[in-house]
N, C-alpha and C. Protein backbone atom coordinates (compact mmCIF):
# COMPACT_ATOMS: atom_id res chain seq x y z
N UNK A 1 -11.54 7.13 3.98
CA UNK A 1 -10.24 6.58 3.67
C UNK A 1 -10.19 5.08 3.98
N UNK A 2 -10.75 4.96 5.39
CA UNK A 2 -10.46 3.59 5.94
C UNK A 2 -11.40 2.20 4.34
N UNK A 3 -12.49 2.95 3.94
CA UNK A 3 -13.63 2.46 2.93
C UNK A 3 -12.96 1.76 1.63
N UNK A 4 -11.70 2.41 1.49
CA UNK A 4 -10.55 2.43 0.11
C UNK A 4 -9.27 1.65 0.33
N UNK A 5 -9.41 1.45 1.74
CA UNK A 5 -8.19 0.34 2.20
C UNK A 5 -8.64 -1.09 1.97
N UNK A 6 -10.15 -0.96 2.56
CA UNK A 6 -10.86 -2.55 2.35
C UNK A 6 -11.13 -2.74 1.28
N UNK A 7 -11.49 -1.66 0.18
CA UNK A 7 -11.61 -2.25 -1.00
C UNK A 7 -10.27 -2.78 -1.54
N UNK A 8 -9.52 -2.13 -1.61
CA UNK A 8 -8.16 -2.35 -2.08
C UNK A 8 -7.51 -3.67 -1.69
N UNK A 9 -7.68 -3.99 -0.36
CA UNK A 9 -7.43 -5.52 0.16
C UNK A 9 -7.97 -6.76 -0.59
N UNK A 10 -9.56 -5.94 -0.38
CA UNK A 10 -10.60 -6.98 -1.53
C UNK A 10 -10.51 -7.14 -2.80
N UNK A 11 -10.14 -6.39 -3.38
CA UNK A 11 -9.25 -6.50 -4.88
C UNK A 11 -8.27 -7.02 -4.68
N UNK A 12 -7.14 -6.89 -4.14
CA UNK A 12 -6.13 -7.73 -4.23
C UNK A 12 -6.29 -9.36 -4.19
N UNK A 13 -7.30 -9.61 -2.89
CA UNK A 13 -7.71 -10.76 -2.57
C UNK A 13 -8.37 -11.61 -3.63
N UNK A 14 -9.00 -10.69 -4.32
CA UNK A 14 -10.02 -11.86 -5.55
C UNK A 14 -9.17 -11.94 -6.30
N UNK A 15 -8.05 -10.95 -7.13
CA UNK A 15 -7.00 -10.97 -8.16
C UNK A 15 -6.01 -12.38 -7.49
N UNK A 16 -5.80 -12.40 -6.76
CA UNK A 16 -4.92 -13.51 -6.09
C UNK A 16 -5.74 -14.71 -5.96
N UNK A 17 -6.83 -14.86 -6.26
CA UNK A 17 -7.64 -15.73 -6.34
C UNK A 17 -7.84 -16.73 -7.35
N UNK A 18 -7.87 -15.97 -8.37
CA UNK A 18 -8.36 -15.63 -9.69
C UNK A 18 -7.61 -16.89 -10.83
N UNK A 19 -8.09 -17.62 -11.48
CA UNK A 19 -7.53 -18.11 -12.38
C UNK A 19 -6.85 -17.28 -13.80
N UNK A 20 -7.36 -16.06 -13.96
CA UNK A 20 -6.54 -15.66 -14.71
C UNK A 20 -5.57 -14.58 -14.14
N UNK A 21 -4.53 -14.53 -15.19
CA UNK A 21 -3.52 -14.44 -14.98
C UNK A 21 -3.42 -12.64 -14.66
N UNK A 22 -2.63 -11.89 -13.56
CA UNK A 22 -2.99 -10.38 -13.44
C UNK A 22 -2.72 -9.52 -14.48
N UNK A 23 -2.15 -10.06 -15.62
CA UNK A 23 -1.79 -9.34 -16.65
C UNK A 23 -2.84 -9.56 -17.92
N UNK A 24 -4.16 -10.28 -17.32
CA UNK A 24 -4.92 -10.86 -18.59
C UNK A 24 -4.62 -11.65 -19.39
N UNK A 25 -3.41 -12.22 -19.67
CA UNK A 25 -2.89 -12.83 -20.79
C UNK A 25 -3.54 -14.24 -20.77
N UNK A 26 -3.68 -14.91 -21.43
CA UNK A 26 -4.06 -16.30 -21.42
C UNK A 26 -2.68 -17.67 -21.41
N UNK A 27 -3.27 -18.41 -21.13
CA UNK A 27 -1.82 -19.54 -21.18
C UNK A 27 -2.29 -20.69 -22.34
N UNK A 28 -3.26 -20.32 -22.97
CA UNK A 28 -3.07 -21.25 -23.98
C UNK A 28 -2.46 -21.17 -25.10
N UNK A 29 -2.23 -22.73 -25.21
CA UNK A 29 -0.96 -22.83 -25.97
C UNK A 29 -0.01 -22.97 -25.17
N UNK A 30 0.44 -23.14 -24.30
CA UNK A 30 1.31 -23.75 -23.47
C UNK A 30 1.28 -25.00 -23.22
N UNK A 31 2.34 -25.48 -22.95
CA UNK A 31 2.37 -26.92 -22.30
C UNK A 31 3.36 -26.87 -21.31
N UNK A 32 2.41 -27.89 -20.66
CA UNK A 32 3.44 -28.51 -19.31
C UNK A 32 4.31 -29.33 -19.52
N UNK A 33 5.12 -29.78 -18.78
CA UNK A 33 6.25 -30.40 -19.20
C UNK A 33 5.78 -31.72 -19.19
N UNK A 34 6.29 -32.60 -20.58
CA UNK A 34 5.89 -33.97 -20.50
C UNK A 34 7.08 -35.16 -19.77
N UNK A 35 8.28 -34.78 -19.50
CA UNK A 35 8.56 -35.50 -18.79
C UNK A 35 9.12 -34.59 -17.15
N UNK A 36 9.09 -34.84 -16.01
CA UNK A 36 9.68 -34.17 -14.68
C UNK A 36 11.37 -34.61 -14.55
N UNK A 37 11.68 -33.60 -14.10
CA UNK A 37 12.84 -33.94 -13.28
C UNK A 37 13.19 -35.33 -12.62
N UNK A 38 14.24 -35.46 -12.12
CA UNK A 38 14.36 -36.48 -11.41
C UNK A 38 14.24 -36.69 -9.77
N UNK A 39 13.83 -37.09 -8.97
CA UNK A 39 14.03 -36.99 -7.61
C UNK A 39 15.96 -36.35 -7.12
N UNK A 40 15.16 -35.60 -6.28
CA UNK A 40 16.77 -34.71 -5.83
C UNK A 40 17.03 -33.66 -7.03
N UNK A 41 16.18 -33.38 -7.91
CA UNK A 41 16.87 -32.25 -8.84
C UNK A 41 16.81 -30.80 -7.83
N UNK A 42 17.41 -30.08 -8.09
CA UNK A 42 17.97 -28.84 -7.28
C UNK A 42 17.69 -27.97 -8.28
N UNK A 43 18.27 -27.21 -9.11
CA UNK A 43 18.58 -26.60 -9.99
C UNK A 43 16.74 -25.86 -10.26
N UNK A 44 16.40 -24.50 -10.79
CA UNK A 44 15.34 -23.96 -10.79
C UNK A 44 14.85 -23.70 -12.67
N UNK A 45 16.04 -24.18 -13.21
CA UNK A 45 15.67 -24.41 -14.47
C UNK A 45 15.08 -26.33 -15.16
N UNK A 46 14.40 -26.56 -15.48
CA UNK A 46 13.84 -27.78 -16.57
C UNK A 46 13.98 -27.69 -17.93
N UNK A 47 14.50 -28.26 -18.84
CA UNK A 47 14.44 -28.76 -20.00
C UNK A 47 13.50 -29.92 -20.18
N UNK A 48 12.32 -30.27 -20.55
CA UNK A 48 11.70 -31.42 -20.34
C UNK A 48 12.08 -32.07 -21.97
N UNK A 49 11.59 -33.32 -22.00
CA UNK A 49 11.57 -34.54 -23.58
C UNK A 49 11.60 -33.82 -24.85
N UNK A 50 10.64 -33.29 -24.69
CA UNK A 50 10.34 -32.30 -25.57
C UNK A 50 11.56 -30.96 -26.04
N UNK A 51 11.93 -30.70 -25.09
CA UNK A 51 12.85 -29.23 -25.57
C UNK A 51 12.48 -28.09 -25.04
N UNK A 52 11.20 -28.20 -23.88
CA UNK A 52 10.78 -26.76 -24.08
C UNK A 52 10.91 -26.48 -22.39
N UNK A 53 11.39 -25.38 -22.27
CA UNK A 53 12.35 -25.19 -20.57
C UNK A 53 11.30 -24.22 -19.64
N UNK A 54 11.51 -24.73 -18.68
CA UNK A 54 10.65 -24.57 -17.32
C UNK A 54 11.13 -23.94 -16.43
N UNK A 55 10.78 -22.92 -15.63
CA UNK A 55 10.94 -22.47 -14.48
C UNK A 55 10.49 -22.95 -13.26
N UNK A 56 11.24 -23.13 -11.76
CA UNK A 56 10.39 -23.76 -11.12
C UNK A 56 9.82 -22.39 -10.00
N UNK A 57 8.68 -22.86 -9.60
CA UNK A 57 8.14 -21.96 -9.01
C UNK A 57 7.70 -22.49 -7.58
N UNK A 58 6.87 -21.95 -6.21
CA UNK A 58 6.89 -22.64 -5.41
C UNK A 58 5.07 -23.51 -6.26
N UNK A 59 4.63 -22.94 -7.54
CA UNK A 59 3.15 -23.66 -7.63
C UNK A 59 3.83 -24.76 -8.71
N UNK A 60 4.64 -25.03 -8.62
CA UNK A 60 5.09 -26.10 -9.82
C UNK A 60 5.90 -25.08 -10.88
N UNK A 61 6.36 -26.36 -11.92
CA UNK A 61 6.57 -26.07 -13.27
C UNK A 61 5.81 -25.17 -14.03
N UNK A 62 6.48 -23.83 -14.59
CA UNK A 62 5.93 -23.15 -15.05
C UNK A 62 6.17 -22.68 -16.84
N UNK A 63 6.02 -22.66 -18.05
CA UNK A 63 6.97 -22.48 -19.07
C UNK A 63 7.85 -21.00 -19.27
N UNK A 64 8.76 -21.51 -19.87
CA UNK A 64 9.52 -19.89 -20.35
C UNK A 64 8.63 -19.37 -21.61
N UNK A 65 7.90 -18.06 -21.61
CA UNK A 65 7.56 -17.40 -22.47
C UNK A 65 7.92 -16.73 -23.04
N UNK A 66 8.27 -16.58 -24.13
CA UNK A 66 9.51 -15.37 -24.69
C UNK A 66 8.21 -14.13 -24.90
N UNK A 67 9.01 -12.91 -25.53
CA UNK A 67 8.18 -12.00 -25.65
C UNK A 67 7.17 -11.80 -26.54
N UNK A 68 7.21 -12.36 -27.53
CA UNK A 68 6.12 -13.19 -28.77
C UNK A 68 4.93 -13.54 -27.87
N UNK A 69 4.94 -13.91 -26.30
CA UNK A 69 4.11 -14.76 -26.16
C UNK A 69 4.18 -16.32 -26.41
N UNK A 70 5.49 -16.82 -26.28
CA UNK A 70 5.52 -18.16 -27.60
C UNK A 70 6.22 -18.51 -26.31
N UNK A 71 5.58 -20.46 -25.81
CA UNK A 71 6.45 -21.18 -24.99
C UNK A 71 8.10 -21.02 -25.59
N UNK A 72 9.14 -20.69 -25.34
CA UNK A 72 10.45 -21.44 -25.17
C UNK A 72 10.79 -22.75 -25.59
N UNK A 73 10.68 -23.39 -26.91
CA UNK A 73 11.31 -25.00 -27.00
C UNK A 73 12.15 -25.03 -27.78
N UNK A 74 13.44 -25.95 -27.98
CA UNK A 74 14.58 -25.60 -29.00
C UNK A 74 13.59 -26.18 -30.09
């Protein structure tokens, strides 16, 4: 039992590691936002220059993906 706990840790650990994403999906075709916020922005939503809206996360700016798979831009 104890053999299936460490693996399980160790999987978690490399998945959390891991540049791709735990759902497999890829992020290309995304973009980052070309312009940032302003100093003091609060708020957990971005609209950047472009049109296309951001979530903030504690790893940065992240895009809205709709269910298509398709960044979010008006």
């Amino acid at each position: 039992m104890r053999k299936y706990i460490v693996l399980a840790v160790l999987a978690a650990t490399v998945a959390g590691c891991s540049d791709i994403p735990i759902d497999g999906l890829s992020r290309s075709g995304w973009n980052d936002p070309i312009s940032m916020p302003p100093a003091g922005y609060t708020k957990d939503t971005w609209v950047d220059a472009r049109g296309c809206v951001f979530f903030a996360t504690q790893a940065g700016w992240v895009p809205h993906v709709g269910g298509n798979l398709k960044q979010v831009c008006r």
